[in-house]
Protein backbone atom coordinates (compact mmCIF):
# COMPACT_ATOMS: atom_id res chain seq x y z
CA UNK A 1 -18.38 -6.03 -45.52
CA UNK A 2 -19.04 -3.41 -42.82
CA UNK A 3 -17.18 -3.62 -39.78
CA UNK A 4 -18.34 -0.83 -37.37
CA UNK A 5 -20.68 -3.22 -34.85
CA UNK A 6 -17.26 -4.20 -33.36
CA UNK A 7 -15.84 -0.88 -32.66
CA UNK A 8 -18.52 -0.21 -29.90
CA UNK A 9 -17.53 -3.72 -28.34
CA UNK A 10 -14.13 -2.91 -28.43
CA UNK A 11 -14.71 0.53 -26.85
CA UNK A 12 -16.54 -1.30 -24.16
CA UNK A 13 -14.23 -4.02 -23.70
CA UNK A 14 -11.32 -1.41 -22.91
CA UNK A 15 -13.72 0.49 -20.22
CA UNK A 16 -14.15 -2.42 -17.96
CA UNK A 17 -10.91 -3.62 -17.52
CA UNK A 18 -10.01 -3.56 -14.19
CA UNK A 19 -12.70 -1.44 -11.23
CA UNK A 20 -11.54 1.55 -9.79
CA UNK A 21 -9.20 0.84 -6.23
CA UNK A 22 -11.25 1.84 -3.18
CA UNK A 23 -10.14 4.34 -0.95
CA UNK A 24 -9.09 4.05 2.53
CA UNK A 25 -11.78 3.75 5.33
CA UNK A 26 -12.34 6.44 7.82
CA UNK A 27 -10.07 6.21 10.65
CA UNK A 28 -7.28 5.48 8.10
CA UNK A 29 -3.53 7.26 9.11
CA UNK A 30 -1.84 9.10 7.03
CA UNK A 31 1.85 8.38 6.51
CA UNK A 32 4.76 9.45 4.35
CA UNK A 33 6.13 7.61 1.30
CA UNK A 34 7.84 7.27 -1.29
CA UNK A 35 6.43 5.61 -4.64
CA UNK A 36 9.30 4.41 -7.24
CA UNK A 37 13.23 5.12 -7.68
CA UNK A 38 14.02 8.24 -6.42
CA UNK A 39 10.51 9.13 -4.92
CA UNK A 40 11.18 11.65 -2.57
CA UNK A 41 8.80 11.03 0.97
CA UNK A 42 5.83 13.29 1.22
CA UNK A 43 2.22 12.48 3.17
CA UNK A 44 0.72 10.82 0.53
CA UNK A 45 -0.27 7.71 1.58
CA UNK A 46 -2.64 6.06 3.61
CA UNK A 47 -2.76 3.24 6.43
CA UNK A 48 -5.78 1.35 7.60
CA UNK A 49 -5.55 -1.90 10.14
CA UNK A 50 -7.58 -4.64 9.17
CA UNK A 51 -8.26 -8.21 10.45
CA UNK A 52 -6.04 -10.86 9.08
CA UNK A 53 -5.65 -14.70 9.45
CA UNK A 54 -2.72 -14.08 11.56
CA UNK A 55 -3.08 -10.94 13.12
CA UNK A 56 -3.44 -7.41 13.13
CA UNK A 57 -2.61 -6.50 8.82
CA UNK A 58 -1.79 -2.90 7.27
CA UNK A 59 -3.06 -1.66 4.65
CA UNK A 60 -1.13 1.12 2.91
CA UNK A 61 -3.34 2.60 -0.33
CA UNK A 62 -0.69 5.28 -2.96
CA UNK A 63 -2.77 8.22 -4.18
CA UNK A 64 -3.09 6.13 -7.95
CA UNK A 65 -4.99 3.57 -6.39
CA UNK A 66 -2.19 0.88 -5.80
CA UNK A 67 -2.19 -0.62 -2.55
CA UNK A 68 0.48 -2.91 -0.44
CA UNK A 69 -0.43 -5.13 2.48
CA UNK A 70 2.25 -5.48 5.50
CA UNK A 71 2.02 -7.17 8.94
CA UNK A 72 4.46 -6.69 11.86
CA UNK A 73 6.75 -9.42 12.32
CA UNK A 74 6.75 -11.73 15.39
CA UNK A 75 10.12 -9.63 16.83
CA UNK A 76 8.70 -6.74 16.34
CA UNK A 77 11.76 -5.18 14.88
CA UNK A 78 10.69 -5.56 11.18
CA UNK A 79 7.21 -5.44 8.95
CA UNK A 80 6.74 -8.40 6.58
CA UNK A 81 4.91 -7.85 3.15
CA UNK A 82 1.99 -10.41 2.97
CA UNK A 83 1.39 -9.66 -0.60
CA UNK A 84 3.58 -9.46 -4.08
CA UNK A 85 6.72 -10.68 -4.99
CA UNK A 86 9.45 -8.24 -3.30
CA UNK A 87 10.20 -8.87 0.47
CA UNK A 88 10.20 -5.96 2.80
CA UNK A 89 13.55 -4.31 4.28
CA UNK A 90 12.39 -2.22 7.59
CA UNK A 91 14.56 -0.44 9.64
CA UNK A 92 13.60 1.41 12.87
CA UNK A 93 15.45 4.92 13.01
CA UNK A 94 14.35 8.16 14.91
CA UNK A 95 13.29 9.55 18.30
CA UNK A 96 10.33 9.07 18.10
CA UNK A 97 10.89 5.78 16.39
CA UNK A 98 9.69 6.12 12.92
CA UNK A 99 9.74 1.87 11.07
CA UNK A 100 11.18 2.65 7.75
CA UNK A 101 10.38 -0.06 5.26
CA UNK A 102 10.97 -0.56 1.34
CA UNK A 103 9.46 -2.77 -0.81
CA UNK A 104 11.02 -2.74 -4.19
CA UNK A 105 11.48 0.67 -5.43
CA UNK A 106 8.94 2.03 -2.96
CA UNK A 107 9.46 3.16 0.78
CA UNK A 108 7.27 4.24 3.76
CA UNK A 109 7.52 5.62 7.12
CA UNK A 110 5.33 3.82 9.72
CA UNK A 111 4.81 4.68 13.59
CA UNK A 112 6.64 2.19 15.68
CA UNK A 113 3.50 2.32 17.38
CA UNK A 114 1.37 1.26 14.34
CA UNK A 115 -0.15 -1.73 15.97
CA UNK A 116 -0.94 -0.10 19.27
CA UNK A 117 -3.21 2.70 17.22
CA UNK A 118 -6.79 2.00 17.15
């Protein structure tokens, strides 16, 4: 009994799971973050506004591909995470005002002015 026809499935089968993330579009900001405990902040990540159901929505793509989707809350003190499990803790800190938000293990520093950006 030969068994070697399924090793080229199997090969197969492990290449196509899961596409490739695509990258930010052009006009996308560039902000500092923080991926995982103990991340330290660097300018790694990027931000892109896009049209949601209720309003402007952030985009915010990590350099592996992972991606987290945020929208400002109605106060405009705070940024909500529309996506996942974890709920977003912002603070706003700085002169100029820099929104500091963490979602889990993972942090990033947004422009107060975020929504006013084009």
């Amino acid at each position: 009994m030969q068994r070697w026809p399924a090793v080229p499935l199997l090969a197969l089968v492990a290449c196509s799971q899961g596409e490739a993330q695509p990258q930010a579009n052009d006009g996308a900001q560039r902000i500092e973050c923080a991926q995982g405990e103990g991340g330290q902040f660097g300018p790694d990540c990027l931000v892109e506004r896009v049209a949601g159901e209720e309003g402007p929505e952030f985009v915010v793509r990590h350099p592996n591909g992972a991606f987290r989707r945020f929208r400002i809350a109605l106060d405009r003190k705070s940024m909500i995470a529309i996506d996942g499990a974890d709920e977003a803790v912002s603070s706003l800190r700085g002169d100029p005002p820099i929104m500091e938000v963490a979602v889990g293990p993972d942090r990033y520093r947004f422009p107060a002015d975020l929504d006013a950006q084009p």
